[in-house]
C-alpha atoms as a PDB file:
ATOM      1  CA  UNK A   1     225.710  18.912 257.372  1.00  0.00           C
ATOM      2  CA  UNK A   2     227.065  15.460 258.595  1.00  0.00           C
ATOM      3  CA  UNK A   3     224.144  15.026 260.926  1.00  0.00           C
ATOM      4  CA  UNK A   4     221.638  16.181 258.584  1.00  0.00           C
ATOM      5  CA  UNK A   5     223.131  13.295 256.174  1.00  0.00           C
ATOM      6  CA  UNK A   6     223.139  10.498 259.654  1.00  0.00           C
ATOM      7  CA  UNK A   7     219.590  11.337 260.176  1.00  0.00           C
ATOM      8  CA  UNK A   8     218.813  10.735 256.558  1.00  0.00           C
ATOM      9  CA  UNK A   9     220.231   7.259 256.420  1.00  0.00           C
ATOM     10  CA  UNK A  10     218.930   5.958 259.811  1.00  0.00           C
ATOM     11  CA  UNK A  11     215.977   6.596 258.670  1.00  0.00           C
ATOM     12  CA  UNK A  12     216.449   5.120 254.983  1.00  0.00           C
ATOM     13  CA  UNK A  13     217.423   1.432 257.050  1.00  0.00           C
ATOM     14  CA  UNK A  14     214.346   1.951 259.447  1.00  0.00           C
ATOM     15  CA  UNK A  15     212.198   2.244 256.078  1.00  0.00           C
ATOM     16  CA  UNK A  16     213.734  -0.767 254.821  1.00  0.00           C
ATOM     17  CA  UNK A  17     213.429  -2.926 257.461  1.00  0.00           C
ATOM     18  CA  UNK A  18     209.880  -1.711 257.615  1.00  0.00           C
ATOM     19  CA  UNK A  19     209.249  -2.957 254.179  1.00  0.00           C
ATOM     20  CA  UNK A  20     210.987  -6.412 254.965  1.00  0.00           C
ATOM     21  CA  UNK A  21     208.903  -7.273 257.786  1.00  0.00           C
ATOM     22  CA  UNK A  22     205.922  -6.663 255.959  1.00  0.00           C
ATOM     23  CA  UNK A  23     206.523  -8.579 253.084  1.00  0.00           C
ATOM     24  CA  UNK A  24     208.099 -11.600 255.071  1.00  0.00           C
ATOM     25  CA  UNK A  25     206.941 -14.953 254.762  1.00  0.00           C
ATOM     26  CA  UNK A  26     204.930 -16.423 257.495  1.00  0.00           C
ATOM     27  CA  UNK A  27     206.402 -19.190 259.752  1.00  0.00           C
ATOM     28  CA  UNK A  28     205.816 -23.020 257.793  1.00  0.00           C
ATOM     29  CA  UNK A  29     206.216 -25.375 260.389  1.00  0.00           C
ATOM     30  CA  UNK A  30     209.140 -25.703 263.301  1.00  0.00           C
ATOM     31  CA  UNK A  31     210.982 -23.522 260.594  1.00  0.00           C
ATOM     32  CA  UNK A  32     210.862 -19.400 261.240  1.00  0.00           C
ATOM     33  CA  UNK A  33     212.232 -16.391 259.358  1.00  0.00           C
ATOM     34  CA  UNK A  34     215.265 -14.913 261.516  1.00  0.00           C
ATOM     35  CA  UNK A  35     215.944 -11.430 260.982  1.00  0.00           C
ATOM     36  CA  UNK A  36     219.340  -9.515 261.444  1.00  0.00           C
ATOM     37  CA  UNK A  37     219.172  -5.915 261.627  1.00  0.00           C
ATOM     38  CA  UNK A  38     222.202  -4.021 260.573  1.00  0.00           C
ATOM     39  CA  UNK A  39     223.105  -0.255 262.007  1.00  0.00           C
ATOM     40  CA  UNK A  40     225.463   1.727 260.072  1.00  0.00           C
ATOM     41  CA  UNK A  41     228.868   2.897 262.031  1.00  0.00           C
ATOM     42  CA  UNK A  42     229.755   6.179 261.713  1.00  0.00           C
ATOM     43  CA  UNK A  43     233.470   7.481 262.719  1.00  0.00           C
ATOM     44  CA  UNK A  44     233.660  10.210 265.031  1.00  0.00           C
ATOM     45  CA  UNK A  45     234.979  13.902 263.289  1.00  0.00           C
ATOM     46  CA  UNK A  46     238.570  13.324 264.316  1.00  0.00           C
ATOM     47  CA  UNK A  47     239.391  16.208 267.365  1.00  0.00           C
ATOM     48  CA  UNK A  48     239.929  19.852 265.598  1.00  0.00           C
ATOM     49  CA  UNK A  49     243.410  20.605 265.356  1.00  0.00           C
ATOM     50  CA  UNK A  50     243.823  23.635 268.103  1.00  0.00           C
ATOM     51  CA  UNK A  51     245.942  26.595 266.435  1.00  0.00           C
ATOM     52  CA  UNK A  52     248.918  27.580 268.032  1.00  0.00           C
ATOM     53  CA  UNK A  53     248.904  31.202 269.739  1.00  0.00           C
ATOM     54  CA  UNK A  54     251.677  33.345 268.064  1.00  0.00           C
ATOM     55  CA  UNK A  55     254.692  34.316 269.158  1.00  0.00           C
ATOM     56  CA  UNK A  56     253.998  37.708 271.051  1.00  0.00           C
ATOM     57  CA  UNK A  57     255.968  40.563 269.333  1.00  0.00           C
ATOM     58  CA  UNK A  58     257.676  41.995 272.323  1.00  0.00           C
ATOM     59  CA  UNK A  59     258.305  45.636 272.232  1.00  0.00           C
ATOM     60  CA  UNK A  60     261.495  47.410 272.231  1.00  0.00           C
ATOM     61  CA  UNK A  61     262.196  49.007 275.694  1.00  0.00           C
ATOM     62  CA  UNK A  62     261.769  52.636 275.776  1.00  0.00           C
ATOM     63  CA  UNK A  63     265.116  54.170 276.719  1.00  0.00           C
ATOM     64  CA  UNK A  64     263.700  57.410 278.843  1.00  0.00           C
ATOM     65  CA  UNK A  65     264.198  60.176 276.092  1.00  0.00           C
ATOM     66  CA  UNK A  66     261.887  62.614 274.139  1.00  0.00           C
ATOM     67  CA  UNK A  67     262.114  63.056 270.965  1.00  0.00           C
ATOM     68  CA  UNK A  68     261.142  66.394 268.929  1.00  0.00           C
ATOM     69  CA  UNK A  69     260.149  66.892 265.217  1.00  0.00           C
ATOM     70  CA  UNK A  70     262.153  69.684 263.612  1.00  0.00           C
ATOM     71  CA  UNK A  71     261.272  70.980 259.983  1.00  0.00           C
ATOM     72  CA  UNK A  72     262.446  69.395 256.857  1.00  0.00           C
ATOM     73  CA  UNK A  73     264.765  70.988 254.021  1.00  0.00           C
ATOM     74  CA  UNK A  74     264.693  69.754 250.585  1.00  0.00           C
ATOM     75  CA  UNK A  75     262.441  66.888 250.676  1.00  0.00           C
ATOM     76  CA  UNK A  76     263.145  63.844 248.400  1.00  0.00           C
ATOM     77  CA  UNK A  77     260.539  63.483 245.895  1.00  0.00           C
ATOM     78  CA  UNK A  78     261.105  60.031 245.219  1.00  0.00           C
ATOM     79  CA  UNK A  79     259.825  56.232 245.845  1.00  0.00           C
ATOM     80  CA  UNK A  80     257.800  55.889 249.353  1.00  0.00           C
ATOM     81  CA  UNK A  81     260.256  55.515 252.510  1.00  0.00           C
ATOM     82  CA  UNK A  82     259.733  51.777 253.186  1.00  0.00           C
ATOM     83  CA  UNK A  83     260.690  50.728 249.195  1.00  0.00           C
ATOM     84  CA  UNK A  84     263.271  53.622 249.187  1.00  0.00           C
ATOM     85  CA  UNK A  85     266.565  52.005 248.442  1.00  0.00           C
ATOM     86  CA  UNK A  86     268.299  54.936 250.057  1.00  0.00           C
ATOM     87  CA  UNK A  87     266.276  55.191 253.080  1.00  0.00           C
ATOM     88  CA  UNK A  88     265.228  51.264 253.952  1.00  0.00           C
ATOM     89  CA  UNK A  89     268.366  49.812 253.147  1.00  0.00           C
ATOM     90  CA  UNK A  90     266.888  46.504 253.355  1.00  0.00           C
ATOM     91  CA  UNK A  91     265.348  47.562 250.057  1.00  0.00           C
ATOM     92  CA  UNK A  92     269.239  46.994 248.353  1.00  0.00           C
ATOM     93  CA  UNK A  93     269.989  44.316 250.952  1.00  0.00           C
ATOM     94  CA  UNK A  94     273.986  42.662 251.400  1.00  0.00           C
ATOM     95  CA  UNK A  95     276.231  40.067 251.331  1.00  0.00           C
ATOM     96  CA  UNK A  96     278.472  38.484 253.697  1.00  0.00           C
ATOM     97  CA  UNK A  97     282.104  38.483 252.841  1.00  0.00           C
ATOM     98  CA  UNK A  98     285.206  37.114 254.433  1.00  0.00           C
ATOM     99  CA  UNK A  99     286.767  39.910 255.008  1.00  0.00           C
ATOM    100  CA  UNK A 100     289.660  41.342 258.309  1.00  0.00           C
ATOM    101  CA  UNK A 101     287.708  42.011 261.063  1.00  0.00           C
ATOM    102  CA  UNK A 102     289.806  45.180 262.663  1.00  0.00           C
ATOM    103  CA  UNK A 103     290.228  48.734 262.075  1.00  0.00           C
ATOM    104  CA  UNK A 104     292.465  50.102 258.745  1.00  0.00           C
ATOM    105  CA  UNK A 105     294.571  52.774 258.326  1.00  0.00           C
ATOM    106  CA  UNK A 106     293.781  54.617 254.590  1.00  0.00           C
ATOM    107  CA  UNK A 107     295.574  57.327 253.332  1.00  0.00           C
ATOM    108  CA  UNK A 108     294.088  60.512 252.033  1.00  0.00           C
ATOM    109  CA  UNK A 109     293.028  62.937 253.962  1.00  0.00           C
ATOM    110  CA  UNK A 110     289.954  62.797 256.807  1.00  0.00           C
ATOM    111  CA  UNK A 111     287.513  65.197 258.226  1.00  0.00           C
ATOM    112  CA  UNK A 112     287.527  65.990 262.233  1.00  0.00           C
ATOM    113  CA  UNK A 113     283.650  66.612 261.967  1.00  0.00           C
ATOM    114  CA  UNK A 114     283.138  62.622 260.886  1.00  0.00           C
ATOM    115  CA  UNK A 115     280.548  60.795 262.808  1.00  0.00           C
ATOM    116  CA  UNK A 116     282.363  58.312 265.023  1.00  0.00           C
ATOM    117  CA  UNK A 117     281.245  55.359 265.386  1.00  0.00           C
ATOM    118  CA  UNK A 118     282.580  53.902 268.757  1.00  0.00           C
ATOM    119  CA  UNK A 119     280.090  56.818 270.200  1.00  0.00           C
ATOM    120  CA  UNK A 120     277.150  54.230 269.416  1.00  0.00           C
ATOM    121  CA  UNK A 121     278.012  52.723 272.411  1.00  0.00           C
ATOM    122  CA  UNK A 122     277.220  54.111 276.347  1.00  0.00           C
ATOM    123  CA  UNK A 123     281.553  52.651 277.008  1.00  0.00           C
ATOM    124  CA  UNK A 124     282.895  54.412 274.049  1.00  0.00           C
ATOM    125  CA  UNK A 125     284.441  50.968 273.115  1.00  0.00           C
ATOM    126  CA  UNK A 126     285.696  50.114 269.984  1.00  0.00           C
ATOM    127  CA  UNK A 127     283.598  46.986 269.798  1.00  0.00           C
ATOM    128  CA  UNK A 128     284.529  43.281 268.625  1.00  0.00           C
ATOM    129  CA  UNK A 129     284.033  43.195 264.878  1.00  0.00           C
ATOM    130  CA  UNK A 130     281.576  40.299 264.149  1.00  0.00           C
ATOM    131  CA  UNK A 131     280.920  40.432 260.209  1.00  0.00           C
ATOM    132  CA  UNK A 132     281.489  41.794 257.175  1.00  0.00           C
ATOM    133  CA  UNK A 133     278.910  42.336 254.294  1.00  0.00           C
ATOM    134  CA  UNK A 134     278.997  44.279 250.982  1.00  0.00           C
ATOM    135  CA  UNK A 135     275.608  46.306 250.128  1.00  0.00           C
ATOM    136  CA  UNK A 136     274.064  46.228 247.009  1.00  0.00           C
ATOM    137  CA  UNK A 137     274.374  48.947 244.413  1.00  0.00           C
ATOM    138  CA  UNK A 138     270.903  50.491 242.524  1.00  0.00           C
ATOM    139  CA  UNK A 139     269.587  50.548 239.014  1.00  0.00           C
ATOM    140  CA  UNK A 140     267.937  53.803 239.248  1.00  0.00           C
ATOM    141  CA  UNK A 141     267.250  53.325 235.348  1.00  0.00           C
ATOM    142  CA  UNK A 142     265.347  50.372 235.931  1.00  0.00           C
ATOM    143  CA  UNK A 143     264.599  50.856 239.321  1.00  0.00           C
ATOM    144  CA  UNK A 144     266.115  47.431 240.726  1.00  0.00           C
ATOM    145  CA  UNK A 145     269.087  46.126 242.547  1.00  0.00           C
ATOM    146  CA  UNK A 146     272.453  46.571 240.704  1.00  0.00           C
ATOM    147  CA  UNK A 147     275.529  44.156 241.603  1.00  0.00           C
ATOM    148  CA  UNK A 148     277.434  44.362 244.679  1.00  0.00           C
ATOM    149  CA  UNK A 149     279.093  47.713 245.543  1.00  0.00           C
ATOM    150  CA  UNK A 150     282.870  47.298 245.179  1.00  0.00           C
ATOM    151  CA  UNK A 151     284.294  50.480 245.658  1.00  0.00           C
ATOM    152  CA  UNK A 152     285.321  48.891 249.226  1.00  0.00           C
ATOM    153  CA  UNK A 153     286.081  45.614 250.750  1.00  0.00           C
ATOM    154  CA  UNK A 154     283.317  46.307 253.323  1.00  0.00           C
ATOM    155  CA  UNK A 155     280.407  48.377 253.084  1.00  0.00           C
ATOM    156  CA  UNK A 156     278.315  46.785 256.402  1.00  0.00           C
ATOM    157  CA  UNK A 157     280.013  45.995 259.741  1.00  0.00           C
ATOM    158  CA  UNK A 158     278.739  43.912 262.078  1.00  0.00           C
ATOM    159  CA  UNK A 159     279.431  44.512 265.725  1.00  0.00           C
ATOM    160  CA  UNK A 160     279.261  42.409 268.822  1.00  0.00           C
ATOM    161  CA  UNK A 161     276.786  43.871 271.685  1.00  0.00           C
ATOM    162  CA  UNK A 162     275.313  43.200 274.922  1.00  0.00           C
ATOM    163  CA  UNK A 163     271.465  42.615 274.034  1.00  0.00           C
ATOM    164  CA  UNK A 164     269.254  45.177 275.429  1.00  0.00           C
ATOM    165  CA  UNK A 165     272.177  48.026 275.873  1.00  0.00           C
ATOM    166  CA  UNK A 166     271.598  51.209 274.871  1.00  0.00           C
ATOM    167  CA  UNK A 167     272.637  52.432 271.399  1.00  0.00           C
ATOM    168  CA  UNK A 168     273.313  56.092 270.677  1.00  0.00           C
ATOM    169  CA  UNK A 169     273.266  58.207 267.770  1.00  0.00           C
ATOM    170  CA  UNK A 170     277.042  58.536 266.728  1.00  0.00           C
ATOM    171  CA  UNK A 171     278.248  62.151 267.945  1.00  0.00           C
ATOM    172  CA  UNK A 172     280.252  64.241 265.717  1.00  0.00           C
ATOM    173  CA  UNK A 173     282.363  67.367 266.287  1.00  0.00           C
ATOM    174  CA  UNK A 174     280.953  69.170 263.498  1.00  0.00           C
ATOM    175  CA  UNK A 175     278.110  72.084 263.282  1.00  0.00           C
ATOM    176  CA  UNK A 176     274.637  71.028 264.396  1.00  0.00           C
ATOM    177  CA  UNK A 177     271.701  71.384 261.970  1.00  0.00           C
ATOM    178  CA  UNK A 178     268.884  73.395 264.121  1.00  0.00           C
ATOM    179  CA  UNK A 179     268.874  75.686 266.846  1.00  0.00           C
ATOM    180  CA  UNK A 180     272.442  74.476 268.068  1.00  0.00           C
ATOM    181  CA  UNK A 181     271.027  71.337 269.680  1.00  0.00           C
ATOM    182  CA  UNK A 182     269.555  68.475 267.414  1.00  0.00           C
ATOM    183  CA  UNK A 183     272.419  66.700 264.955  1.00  0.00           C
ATOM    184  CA  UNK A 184     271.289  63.990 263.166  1.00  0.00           C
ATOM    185  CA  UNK A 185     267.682  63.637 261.080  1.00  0.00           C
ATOM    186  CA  UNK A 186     265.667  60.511 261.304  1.00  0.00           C
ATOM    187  CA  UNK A 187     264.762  59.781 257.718  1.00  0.00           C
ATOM    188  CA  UNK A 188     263.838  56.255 258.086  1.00  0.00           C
ATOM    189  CA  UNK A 189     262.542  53.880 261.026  1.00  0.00           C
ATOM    190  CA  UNK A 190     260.950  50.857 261.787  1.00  0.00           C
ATOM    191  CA  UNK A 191     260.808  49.026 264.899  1.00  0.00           C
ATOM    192  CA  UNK A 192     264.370  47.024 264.452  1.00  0.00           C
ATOM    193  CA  UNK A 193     266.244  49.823 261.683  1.00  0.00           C
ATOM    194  CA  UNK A 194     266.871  53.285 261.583  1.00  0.00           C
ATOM    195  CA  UNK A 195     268.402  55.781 259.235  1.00  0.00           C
ATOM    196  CA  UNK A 196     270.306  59.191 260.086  1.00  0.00           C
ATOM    197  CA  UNK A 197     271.210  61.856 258.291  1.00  0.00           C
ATOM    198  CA  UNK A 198     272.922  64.648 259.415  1.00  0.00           C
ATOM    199  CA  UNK A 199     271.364  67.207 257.496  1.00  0.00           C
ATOM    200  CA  UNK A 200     268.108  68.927 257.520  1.00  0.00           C
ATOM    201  CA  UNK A 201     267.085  67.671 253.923  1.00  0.00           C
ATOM    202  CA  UNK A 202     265.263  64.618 254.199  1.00  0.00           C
ATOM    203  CA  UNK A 203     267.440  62.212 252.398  1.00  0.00           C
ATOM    204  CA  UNK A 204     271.034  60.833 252.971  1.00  0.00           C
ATOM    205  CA  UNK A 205     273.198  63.640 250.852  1.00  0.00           C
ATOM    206  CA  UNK A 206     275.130  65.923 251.218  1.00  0.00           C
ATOM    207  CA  UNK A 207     277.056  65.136 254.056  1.00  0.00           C
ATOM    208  CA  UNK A 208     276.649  61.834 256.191  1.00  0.00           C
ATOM    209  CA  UNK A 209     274.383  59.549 256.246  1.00  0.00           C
ATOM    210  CA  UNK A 210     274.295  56.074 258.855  1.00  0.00           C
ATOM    211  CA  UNK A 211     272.139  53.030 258.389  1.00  0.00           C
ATOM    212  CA  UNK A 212     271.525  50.919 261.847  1.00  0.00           C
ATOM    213  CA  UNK A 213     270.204  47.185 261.438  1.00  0.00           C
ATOM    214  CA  UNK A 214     269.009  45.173 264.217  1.00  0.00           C
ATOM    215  CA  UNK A 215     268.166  48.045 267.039  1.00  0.00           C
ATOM    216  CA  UNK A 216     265.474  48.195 269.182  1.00  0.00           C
ATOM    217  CA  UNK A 217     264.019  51.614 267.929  1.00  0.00           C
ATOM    218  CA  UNK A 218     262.914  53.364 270.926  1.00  0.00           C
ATOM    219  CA  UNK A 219     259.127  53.386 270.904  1.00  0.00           C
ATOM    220  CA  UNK A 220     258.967  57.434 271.770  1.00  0.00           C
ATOM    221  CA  UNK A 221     261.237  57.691 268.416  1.00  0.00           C
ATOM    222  CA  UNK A 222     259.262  55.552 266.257  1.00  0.00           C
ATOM    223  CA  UNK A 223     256.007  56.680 267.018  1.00  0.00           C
ATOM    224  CA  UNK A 224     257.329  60.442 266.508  1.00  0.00           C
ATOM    225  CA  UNK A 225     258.480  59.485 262.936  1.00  0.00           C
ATOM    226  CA  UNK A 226     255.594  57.370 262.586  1.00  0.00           C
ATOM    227  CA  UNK A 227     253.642  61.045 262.951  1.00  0.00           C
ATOM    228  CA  UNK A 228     256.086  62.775 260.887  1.00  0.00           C
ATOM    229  CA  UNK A 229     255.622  60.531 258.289  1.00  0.00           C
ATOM    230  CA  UNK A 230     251.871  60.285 257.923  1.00  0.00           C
ATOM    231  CA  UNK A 231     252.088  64.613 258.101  1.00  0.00           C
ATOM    232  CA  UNK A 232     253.833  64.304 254.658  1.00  0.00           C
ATOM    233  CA  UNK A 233     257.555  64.789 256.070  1.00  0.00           C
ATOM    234  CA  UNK A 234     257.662  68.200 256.448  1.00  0.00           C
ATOM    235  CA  UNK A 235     258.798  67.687 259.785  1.00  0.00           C
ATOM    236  CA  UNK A 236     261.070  64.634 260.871  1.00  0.00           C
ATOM    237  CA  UNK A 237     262.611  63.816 264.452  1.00  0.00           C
ATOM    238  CA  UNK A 238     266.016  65.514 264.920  1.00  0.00           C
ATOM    239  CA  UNK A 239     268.061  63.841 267.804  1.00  0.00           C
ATOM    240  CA  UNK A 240     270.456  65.728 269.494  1.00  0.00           C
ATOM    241  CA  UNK A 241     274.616  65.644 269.745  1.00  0.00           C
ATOM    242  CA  UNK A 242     274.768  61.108 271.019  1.00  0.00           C
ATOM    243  CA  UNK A 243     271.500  60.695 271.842  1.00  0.00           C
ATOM    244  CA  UNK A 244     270.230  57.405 273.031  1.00  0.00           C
ATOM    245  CA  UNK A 245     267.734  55.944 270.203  1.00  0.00           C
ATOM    246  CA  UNK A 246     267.294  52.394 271.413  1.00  0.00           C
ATOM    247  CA  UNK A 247     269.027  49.232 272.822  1.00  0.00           C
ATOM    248  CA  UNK A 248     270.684  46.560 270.769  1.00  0.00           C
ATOM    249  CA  UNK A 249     268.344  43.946 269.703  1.00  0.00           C
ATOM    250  CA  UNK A 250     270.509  40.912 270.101  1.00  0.00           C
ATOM    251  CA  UNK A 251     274.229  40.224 269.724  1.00  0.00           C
ATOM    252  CA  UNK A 252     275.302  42.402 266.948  1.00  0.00           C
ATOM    253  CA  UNK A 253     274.424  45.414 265.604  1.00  0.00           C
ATOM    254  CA  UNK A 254     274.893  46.406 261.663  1.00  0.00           C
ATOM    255  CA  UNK A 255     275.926  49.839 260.637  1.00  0.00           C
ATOM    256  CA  UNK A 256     276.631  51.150 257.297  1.00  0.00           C
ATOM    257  CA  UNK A 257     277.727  55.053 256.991  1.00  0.00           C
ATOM    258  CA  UNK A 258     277.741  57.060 254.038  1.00  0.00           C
ATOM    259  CA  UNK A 259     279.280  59.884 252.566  1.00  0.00           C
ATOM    260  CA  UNK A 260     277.572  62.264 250.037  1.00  0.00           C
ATOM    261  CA  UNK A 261     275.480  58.832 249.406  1.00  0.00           C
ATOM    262  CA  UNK A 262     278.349  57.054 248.816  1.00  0.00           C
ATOM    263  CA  UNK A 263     278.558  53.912 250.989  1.00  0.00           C
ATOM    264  CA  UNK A 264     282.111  53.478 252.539  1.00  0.00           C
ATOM    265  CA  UNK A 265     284.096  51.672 254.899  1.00  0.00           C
ATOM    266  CA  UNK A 266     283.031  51.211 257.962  1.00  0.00           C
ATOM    267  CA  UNK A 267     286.189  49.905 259.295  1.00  0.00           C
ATOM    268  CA  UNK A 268     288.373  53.403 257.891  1.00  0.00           C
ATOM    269  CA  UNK A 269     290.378  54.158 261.571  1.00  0.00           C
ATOM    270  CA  UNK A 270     290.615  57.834 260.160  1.00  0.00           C
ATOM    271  CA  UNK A 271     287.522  58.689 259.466  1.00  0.00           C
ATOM    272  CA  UNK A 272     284.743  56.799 261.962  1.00  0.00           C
ATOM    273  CA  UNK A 273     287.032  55.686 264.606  1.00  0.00           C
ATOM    274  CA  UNK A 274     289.212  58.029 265.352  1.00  0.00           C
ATOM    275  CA  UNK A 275     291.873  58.599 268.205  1.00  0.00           C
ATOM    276  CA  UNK A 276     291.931  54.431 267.970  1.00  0.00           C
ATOM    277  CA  UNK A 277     294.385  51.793 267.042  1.00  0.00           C
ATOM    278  CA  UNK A 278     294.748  50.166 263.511  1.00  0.00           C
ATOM    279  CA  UNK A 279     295.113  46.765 263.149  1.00  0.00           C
ATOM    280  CA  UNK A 280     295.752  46.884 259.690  1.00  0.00           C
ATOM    281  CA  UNK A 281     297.418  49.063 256.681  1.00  0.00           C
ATOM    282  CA  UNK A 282     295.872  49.937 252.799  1.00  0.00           C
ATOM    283  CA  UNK A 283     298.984  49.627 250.842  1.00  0.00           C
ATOM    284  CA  UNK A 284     298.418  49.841 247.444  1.00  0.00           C
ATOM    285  CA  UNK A 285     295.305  47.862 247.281  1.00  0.00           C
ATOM    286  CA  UNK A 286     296.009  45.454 249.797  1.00  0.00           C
ATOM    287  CA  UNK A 287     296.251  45.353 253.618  1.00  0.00           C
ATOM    288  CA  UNK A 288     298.135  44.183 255.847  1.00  0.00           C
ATOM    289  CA  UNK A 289     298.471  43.882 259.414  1.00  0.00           C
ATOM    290  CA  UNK A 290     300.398  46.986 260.643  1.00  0.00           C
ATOM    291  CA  UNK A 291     303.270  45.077 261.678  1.00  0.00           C
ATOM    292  CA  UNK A 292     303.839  43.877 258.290  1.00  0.00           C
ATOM    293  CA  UNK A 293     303.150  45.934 256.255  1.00  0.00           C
ATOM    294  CA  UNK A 294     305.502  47.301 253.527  1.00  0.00           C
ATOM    295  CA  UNK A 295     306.671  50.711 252.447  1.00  0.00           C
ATOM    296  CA  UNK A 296     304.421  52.787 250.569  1.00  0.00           C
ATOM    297  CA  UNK A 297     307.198  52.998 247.859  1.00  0.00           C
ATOM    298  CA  UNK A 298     306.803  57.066 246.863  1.00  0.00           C
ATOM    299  CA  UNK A 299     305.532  57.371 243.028  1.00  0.00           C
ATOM    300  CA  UNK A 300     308.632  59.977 241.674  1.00  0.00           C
ATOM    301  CA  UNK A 301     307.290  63.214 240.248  1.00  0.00           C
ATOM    302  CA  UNK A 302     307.609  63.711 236.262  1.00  0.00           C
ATOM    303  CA  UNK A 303     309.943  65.770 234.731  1.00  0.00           C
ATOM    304  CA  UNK A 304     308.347  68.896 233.350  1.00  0.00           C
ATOM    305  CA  UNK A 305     309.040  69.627 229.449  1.00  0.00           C
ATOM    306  CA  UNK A 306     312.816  70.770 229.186  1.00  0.00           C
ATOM    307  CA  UNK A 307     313.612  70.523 232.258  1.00  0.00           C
ATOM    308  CA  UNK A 308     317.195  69.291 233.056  1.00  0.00           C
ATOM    309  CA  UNK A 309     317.175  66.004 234.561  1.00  0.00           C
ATOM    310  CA  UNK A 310     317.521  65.282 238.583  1.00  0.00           C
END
């Protein structure tokens, strides 16, 4: 278009100086008609901009497993996986609180058959501690995000790792949910989050459920729930008693674990890490490092109707 327009106007000033020579008057004497001729100047287009390549999306490094897809029980009827606030939990999303960074010792009793959590990791460590973050609770009336949970202090540990090391899905001591070998359900994954449920029924309750943020899904795993998926979940992948299902993506990995879809606290010594050392003690409603920690003062039993007094 811009050199259609040049050609037009070079040939608009030819015309005119065309016209003006004609029409000039003829030389009188010494004296003589000087003519200037005048070009337009056109600026260059200024140089096109080049657009920058993106960033490649690496993908996760494949950790050397299979994966199998085992048949469903109970399927959730509800929203689609990836707005599922029970299944994506980025759907609810968190907040960061300041809160002790160590394992506590609850009362109450505790169940041998509890996921553990130290087992996400190839050393069995009981890993640094890196953040603290309360999930969101969900307005299933209105279908939105509530307030924030605050049944515990911490809902969503952070954890320091070594990026690119192998994460496992957290073993547990309790019965297996097909054929004696496969443990834990994948009912949610994308490429850096995953979602476990040990059960058959493809959902997060009953029993335990575990939500990993920033892992390095395994591509084997994600492309078999990928398949599982589009097939109308009648069959999901089942992983099998601390099975690796990717490497850490950076420097911290996020867990959140549930119980009967109730999110709890991830830093409980008696229930995810057990066989380890507290660092701090629930005393009514408050903790405290173990070492100084008061005395549960005993609550003294009431006197029945009647009954002579102690």
């Amino acid at each position: 278009m811009r050199t259609f327009v040049r050609v037009i106007l070079v040939a608009a000033v030819l015309a005119a100086l065309t016209l003006g020579l004609a029409g000039a008057p003829a030389a009188t004497g010494a004296a003589s008609a000087t003519w200037k001729t005048y070009f337009p100047v056109f600026a260059k287009d200024p140089p096109a901009t080049p657009t920058p390549s993106p960033t490649p999306d690496t993908a996760c490094p494949a950790t050397g497993q299979s994966y199998d897809l085992i048949p469903t029980d109970g399927r959730y009827s509800g929203p689609p996986p990836d707005v599922n606030p029970d299944l994506n939990l980025t759907v609810r999303g968190w907040v960061d609180v300041d809160e002790l960074k160590g394992l506590v010792n609850y009362n109450g009793g505790t169940d041998s058959g509890a996921p553990q959590l130290y087992s996400l990791f190839g050393d069995n460590r009981t890993p640094t501690f890196s953040s603290t973050h309360r999930v969101y609770d969900w307005d299933w009336v209105n279908n939105r995000r509530g307030g924030v949970l605050t049944n515990w202090r911490v809902t969503l540990l952070g954890m320091a790792t070594n990026p690119g090391e192998v994460i496992k899905s957290p073993a547990r001591s309790g019965s297996d949910i097909y054929q004696g070998v496969y443990y834990a359900l994948v009912v949610y994954a994308e490429k850096t989050r995953i979602t476990l449920h040990y059960g058959r029924n493809d959902y997060v309750a009953p029993g335990y459920g575990i939500h990993l943020e920033n892992v390095c899904v395994d591509p084997s795993l994600l492309a078999k729930y990928q398949q599982g998926n589009a097939g109308g979940r009648v069959q999901l992948p089942a992983l099998r008693s601390n099975q690796p299902l990717g490497t850490a993506r950076g420097g911290e990995l996020l867990a959140a674990i549930r119980d009967t879809g109730t999110f709890m606290d991830p830093r409980s010594q008696k229930d995810w890490w057990q066989g380890r050392a507290a660092q701090y003690e629930a005393v009514g409603g408050s903790i405290f490092p173990v070492d100084r920690a008061p005395t549960p003062v005993a609550t003294p039993t009431p006197l029945a109707a009647g009954a002579p007094p102690r």
